[in-house]
Every structure is written in structure tokens, then in C-alpha cells.
C-alpha atoms as a PDB file:
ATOM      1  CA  UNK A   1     -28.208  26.613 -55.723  1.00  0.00           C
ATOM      2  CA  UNK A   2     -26.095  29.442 -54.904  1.00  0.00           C
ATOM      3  CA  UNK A   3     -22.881  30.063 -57.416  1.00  0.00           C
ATOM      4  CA  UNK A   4     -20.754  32.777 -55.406  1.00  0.00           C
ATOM      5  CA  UNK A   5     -19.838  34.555 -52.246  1.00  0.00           C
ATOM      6  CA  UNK A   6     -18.052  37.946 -52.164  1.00  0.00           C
ATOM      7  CA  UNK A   7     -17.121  39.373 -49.222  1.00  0.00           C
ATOM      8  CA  UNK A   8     -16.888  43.259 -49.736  1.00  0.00           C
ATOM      9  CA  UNK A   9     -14.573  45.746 -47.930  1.00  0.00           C
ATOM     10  CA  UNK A  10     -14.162  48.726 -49.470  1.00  0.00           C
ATOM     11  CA  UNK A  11     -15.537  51.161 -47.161  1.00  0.00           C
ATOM     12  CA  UNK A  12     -14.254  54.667 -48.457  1.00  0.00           C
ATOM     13  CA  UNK A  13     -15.920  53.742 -51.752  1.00  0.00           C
ATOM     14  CA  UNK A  14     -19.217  52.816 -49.797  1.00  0.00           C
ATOM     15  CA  UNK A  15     -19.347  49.174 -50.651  1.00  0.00           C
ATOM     16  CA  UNK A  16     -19.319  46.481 -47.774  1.00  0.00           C
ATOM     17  CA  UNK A  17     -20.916  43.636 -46.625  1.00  0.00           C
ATOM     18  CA  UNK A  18     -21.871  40.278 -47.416  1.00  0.00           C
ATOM     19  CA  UNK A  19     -23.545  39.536 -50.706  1.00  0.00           C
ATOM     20  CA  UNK A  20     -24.095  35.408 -51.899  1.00  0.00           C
ATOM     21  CA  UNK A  21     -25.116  35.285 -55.277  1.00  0.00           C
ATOM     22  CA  UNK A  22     -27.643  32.695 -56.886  1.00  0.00           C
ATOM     23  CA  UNK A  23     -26.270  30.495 -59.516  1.00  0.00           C
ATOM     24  CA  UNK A  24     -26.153  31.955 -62.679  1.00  0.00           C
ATOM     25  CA  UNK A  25     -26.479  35.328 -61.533  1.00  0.00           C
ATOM     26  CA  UNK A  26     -23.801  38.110 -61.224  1.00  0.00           C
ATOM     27  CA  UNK A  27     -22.031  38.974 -57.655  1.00  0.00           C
ATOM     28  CA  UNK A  28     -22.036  42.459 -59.267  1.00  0.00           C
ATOM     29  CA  UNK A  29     -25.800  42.514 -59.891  1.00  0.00           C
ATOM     30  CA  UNK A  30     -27.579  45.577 -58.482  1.00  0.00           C
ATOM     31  CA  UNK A  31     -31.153  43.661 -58.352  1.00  0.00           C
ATOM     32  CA  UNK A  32     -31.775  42.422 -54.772  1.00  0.00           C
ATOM     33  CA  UNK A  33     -33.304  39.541 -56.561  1.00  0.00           C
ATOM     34  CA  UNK A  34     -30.355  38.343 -58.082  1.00  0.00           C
ATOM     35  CA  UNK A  35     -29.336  37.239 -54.569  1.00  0.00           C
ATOM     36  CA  UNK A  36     -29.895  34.303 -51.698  1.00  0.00           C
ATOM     37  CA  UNK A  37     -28.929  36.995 -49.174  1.00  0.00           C
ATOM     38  CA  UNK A  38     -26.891  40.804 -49.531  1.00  0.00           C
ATOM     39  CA  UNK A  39     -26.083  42.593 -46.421  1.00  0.00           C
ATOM     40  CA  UNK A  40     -27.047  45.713 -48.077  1.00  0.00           C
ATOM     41  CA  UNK A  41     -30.858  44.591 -48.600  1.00  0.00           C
ATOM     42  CA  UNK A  42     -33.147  45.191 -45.414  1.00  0.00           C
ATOM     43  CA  UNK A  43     -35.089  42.205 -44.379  1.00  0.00           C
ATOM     44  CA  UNK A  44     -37.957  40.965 -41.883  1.00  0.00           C
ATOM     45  CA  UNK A  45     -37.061  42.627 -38.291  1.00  0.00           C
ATOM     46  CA  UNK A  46     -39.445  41.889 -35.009  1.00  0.00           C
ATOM     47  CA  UNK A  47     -41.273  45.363 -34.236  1.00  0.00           C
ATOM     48  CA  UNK A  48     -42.866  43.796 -31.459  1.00  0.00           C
ATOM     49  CA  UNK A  49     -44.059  40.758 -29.341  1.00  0.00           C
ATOM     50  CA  UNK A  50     -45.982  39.541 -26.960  1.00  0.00           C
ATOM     51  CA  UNK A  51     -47.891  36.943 -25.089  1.00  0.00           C
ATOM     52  CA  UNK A  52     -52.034  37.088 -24.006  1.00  0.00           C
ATOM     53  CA  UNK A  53     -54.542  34.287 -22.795  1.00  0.00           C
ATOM     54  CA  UNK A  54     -57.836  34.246 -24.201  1.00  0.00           C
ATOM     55  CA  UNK A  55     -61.448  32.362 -22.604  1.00  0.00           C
ATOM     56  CA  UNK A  56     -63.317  29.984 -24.810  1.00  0.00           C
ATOM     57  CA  UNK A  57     -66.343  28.518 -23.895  1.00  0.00           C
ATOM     58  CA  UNK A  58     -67.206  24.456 -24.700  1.00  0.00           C
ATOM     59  CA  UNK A  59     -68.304  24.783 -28.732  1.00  0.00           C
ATOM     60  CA  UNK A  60     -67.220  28.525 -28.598  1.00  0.00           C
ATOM     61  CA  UNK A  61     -65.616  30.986 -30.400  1.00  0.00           C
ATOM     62  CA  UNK A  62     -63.547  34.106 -28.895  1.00  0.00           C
ATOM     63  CA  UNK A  63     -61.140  36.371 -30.611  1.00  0.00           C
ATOM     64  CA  UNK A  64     -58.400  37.983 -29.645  1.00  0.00           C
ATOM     65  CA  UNK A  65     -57.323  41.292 -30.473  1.00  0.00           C
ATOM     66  CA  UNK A  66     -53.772  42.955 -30.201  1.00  0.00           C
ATOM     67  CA  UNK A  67     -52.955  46.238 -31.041  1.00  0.00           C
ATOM     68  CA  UNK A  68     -49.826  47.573 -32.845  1.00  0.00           C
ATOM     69  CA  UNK A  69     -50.162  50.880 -34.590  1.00  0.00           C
ATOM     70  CA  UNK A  70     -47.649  50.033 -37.172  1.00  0.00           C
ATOM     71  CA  UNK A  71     -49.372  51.984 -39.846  1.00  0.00           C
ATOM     72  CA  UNK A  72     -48.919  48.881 -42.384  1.00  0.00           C
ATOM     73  CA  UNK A  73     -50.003  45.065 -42.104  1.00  0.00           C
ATOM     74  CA  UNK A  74     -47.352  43.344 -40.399  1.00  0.00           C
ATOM     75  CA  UNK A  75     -46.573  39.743 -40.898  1.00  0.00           C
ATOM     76  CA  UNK A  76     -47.944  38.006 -37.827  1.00  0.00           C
ATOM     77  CA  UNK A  77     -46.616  34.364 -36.061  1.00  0.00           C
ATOM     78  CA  UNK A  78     -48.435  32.930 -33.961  1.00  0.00           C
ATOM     79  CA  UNK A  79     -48.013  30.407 -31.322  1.00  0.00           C
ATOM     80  CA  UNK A  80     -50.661  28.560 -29.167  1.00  0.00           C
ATOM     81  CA  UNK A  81     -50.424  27.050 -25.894  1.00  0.00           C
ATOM     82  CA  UNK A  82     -52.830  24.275 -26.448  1.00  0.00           C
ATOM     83  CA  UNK A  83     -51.407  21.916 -24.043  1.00  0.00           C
ATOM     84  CA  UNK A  84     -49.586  22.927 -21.143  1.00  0.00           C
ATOM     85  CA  UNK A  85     -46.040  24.008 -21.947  1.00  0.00           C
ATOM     86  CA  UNK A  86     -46.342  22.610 -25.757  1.00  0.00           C
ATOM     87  CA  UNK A  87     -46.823  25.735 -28.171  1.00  0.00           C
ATOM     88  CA  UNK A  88     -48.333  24.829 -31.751  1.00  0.00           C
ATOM     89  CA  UNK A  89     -47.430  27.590 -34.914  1.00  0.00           C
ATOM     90  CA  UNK A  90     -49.490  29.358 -36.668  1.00  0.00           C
ATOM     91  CA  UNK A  91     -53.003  29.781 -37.016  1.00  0.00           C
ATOM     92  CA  UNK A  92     -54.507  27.001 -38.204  1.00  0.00           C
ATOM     93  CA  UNK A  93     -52.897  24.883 -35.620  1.00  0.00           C
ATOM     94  CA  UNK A  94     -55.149  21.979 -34.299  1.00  0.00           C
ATOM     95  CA  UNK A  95     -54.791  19.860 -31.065  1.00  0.00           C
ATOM     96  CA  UNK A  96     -56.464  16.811 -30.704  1.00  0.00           C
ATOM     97  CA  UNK A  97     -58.499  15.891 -33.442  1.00  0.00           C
ATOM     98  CA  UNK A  98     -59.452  19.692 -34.396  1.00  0.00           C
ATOM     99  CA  UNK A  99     -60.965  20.225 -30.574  1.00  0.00           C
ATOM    100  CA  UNK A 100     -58.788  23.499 -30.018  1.00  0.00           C
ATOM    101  CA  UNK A 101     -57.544  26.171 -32.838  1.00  0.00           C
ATOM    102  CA  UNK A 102     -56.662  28.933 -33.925  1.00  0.00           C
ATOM    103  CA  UNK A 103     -58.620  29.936 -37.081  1.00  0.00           C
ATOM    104  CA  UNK A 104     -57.790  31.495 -40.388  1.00  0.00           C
ATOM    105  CA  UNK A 105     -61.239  31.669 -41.443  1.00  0.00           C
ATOM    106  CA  UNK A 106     -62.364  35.139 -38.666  1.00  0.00           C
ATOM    107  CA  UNK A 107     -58.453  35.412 -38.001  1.00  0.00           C
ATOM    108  CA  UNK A 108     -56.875  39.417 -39.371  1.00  0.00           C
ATOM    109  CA  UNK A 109     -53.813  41.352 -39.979  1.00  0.00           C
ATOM    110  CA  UNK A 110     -54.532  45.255 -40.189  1.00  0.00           C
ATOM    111  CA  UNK A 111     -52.700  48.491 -40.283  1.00  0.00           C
ATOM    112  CA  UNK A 112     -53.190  49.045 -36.275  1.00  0.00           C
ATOM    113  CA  UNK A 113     -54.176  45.707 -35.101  1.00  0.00           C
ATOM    114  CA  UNK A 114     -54.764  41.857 -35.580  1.00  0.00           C
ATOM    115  CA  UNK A 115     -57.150  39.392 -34.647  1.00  0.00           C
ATOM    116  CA  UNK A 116     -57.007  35.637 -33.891  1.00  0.00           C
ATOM    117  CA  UNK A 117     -60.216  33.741 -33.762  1.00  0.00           C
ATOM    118  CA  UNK A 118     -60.069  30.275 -31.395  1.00  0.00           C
ATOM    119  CA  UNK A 119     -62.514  27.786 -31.545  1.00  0.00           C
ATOM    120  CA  UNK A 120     -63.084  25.196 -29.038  1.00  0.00           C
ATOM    121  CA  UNK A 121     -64.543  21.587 -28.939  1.00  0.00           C
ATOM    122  CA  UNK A 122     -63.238  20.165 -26.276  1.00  0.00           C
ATOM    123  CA  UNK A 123     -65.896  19.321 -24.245  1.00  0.00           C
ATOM    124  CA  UNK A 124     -65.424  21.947 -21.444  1.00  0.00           C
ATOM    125  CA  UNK A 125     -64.216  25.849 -21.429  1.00  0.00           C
ATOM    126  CA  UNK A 126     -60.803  26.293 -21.405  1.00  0.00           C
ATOM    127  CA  UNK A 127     -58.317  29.372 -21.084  1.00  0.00           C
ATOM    128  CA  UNK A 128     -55.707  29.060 -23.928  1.00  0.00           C
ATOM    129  CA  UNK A 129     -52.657  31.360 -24.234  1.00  0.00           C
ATOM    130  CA  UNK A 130     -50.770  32.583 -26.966  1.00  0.00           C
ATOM    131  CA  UNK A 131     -48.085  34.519 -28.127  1.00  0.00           C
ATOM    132  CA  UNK A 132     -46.775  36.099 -31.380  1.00  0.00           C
ATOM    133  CA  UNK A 133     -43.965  38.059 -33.225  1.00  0.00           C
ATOM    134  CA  UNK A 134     -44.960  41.090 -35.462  1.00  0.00           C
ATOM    135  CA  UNK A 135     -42.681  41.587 -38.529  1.00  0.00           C
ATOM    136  CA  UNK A 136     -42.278  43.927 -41.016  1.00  0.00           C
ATOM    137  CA  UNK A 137     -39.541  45.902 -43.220  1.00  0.00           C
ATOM    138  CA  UNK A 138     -39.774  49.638 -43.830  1.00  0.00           C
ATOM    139  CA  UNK A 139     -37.467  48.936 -46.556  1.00  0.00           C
ATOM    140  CA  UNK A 140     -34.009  50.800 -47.149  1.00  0.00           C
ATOM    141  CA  UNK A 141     -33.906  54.824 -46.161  1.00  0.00           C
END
């Protein structure tokens, strides 16, 4: 439940923004936690994205790996293309009674890169694609 919104423009005194306040809270807090959202508090930003197609065989398993080079774990969506032109989130995702996925289990986030691991059951080999968003926050300089 939020309790207050303060819009802030003072700008020779260095405070401005948007800050919205959870109930019971102060608007004049300085912990970030003390709020549903505050302009002056970084948040999630897309470093990078991208889109790839990966081979998997009838009963198979192939992994995909994209590099980044981020120098921490980013937080990784992922989208797959398991039918034509209908994109399924995260991994995890099954189509079909479990026949095509994207697995957690063999599926990574690193420092430089990230893996997805697809299984297939489909009955014949199939080229799936997929795409993701990389996101992070190098928190406030």
C-alpha cells in the first residue's frame, strides 16, 4: 500500500525527483527501502540483448552460450521461440506437454557469460530460437 507521493524540486539544494513512499514510512526517509519507487535510487537497466537459434536433436540436449563480459552476474530473461512466432519466458518454459524447453537444471548466469540448456522430445530435430535481455545495476556513483 503506498501512503505518499512527493514530488521534489529544489534543485540548488540538490534534491529532485520523484520519491512514493510505502505506507507507514516517512517521504523524508533516507533508506531506499522505505520506498515503492525514488528517482534518486538506480534500478535494473538493459546492458545488452540479443537474439540466437540453437540445433537440438530428437531426445537431445544442446546449450547455448552467449557472451557478455559484464564482470558481474547479470540477471538474464529469456524468451523461446517454440512455435513459430509465439515466444514462451523464461527458462523453464515448456511447449507441448514438456517436448521442447529451456532448462534450469544445466542452464548458467556467470561473470562473462550465460548458458541455456534446451531439451527436446519432440519426435524429430528441430532448430529453436531465442532471445534475451541482460540486466544489471552498477548501483549509484
Amino acid at each position: 500500500m503506498l501512503d505518499i507521493i512527493s514530488f521534489t524540486n529544489n534543485i540548488e539544494m540538490g534534491d529532485y525527483g520523484i520519491k512514493v513512499a510505502l505506507q507507514g514510512t516517512s517521504i523524508d526517509s533516507t533508506d531506499p527501502r522505505d520506498y515503492a519507487f525514488n528517482s534518486a535510487v538506480g534500478g535494473l537497466k538493459i546492458f545488452s540483448e540479443g537474439l540466437g537459434t540453437v540445433g537440438i536433436a530428437n531426445n537431445g540436449t544442446s546449450f547455448a552460450t552467449v557472451t557478455h563480459n559484464l564482470g558481474f552476474a547479470p540477471m538474464v530473461m529469456t524468451y523461446a521461440e517454440l512455435v513459430t512466432n509465439q515466444w514462451y519466458v523464461g527458462v523453464g518454459v515448456h511447449y507441448e506437454s514438456e517436448t521442447i524447453w529451456i532448462n534450469g537444471t544445466g542452464s548458467s548466469v556467470g561473470t562473462d557469460n550465460f548458458v541455456l540448456r534446451f531439451n527436446n522430445q519432440s519426435g524429430g530435430s528441430v532448430n529453436t530460437r531465442y532471445k534475451y535481455f541482460l540486466l544489471g545495476d552498477l548501483g549509484l556513483n
